[in-house]
C-alpha atoms as a PDB file:
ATOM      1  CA  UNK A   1      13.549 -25.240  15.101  1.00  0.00           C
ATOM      2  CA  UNK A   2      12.494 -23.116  18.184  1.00  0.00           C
ATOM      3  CA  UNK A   3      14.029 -24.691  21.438  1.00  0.00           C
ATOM      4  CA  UNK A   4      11.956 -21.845  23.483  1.00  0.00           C
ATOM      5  CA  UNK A   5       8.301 -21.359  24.086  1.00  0.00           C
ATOM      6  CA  UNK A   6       9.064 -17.404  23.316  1.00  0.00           C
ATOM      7  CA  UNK A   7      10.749 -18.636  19.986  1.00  0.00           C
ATOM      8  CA  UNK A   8       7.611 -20.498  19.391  1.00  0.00           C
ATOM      9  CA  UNK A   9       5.124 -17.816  20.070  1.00  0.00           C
ATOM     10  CA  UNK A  10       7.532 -15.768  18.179  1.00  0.00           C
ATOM     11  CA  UNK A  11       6.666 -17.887  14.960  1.00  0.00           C
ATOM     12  CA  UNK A  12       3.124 -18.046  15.637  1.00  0.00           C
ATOM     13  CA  UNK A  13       2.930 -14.345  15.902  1.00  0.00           C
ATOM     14  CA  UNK A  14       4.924 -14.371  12.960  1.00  0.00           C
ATOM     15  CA  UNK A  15       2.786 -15.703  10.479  1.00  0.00           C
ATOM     16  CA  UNK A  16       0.078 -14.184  11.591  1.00  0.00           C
ATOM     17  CA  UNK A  17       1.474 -11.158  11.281  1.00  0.00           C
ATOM     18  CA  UNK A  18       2.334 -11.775   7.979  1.00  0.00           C
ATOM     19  CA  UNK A  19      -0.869 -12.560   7.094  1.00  0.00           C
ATOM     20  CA  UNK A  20      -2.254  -9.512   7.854  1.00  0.00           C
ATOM     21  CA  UNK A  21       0.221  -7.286   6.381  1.00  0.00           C
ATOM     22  CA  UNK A  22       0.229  -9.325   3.196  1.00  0.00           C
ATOM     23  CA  UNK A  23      -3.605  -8.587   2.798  1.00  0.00           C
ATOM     24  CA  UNK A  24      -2.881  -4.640   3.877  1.00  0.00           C
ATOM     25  CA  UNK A  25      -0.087  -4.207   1.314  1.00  0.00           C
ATOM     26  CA  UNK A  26      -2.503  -6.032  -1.313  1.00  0.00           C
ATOM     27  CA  UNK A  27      -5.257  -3.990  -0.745  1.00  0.00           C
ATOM     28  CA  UNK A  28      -2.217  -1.133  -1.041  1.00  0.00           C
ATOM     29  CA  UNK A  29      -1.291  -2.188  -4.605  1.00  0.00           C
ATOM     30  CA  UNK A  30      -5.554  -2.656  -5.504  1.00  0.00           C
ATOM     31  CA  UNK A  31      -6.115   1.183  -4.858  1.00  0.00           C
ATOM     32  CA  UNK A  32      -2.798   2.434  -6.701  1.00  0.00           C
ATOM     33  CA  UNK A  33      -3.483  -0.064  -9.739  1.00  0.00           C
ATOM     34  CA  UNK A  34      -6.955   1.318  -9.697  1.00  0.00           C
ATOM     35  CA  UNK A  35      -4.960   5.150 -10.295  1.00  0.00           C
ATOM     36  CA  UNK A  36      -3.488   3.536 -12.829  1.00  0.00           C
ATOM     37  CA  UNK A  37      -5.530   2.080 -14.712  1.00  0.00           C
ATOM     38  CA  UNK A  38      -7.287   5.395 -14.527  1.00  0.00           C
ATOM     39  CA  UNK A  39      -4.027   6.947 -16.137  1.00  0.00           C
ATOM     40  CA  UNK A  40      -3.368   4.763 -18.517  1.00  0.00           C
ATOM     41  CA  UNK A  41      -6.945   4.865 -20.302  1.00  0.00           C
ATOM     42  CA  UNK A  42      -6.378   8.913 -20.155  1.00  0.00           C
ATOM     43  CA  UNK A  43      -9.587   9.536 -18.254  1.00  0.00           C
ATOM     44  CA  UNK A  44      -7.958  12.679 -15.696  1.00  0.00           C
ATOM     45  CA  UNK A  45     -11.183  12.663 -13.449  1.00  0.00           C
ATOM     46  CA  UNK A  46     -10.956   9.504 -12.638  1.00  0.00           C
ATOM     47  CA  UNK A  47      -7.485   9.096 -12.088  1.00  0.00           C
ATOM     48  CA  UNK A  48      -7.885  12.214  -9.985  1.00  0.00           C
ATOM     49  CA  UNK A  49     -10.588  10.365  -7.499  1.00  0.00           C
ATOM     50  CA  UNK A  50      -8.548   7.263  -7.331  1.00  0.00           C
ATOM     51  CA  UNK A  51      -5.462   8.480  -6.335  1.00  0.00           C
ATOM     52  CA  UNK A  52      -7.938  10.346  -3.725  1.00  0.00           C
ATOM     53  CA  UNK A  53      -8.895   6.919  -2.482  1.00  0.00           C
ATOM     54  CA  UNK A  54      -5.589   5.784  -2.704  1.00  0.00           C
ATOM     55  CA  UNK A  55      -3.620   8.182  -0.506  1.00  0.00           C
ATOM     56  CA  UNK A  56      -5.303   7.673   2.675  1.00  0.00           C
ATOM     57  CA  UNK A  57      -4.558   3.540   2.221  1.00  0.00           C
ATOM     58  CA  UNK A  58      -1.280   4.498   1.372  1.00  0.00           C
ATOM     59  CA  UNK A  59      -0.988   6.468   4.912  1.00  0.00           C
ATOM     60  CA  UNK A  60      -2.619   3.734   6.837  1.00  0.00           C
ATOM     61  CA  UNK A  61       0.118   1.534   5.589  1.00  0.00           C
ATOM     62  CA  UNK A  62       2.380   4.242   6.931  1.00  0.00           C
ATOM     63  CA  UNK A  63       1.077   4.426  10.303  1.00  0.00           C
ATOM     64  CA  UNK A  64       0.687   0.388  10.698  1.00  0.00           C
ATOM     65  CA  UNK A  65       4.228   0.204   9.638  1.00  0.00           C
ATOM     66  CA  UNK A  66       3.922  -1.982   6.427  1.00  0.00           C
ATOM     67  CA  UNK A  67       4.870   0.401   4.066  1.00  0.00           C
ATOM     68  CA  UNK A  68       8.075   2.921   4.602  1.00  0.00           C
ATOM     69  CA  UNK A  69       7.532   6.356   4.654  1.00  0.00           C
ATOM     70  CA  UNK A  70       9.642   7.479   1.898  1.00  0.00           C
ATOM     71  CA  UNK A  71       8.190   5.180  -0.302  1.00  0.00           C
ATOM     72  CA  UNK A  72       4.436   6.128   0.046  1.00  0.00           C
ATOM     73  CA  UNK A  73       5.323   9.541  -0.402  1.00  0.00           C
ATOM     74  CA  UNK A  74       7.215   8.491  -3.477  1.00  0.00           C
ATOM     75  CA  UNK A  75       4.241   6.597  -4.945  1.00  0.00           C
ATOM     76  CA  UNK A  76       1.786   9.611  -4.053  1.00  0.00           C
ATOM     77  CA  UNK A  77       4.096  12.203  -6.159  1.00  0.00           C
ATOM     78  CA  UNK A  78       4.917  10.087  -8.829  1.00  0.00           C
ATOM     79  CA  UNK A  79       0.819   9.251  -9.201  1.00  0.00           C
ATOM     80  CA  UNK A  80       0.528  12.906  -8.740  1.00  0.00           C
ATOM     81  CA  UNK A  81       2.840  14.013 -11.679  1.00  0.00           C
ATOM     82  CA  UNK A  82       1.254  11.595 -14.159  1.00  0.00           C
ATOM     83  CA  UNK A  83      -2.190  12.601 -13.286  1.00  0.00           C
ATOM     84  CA  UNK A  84      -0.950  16.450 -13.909  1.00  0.00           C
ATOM     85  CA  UNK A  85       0.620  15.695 -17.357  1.00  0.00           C
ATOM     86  CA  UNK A  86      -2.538  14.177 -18.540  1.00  0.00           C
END
């Protein structure tokens, strides 16, 4: 348990934190299952505009530091090469 009152606001900061960043990577995962849902029923438009919506979410997750770099750019190309092969 936290003998400090730092280590304590340290928790609470914590989980709040956490909170947040839960719903940011959830809303994250909502706008990429969206692209593929678009993908998956073949529909190329669609697909097209979601992953449109999607990459900006994907680059605020970036910049607030909930998502790594690497891997947003990762998601974004794969999304992008299935969308092209349709």
């Amino acid at each position: 348990m936290a003998n400090t009152p730092q280590a304590r606001k340290r928790i609470r900061r914590n989980e709040a934190r956490a909170l947040v960043n839960g719903n940011r990577m959830s809303r994250i995962r909502s706008f990429v299952k969206k692209v593929e849902a678009a993908i998956a029923g073949g529909d190329k438009e669609a697909a097209a505009q979601a992953l449109a919506a999607a990459q900006p979410e994907l680059a605020r997750g970036v910049a607030r530091g909930v998502v790594h770099k690497n891997t947003a750019s990762r998601k974004f190309s794969r999304l992008t090469k299935r969308i092209a092969s349709l």
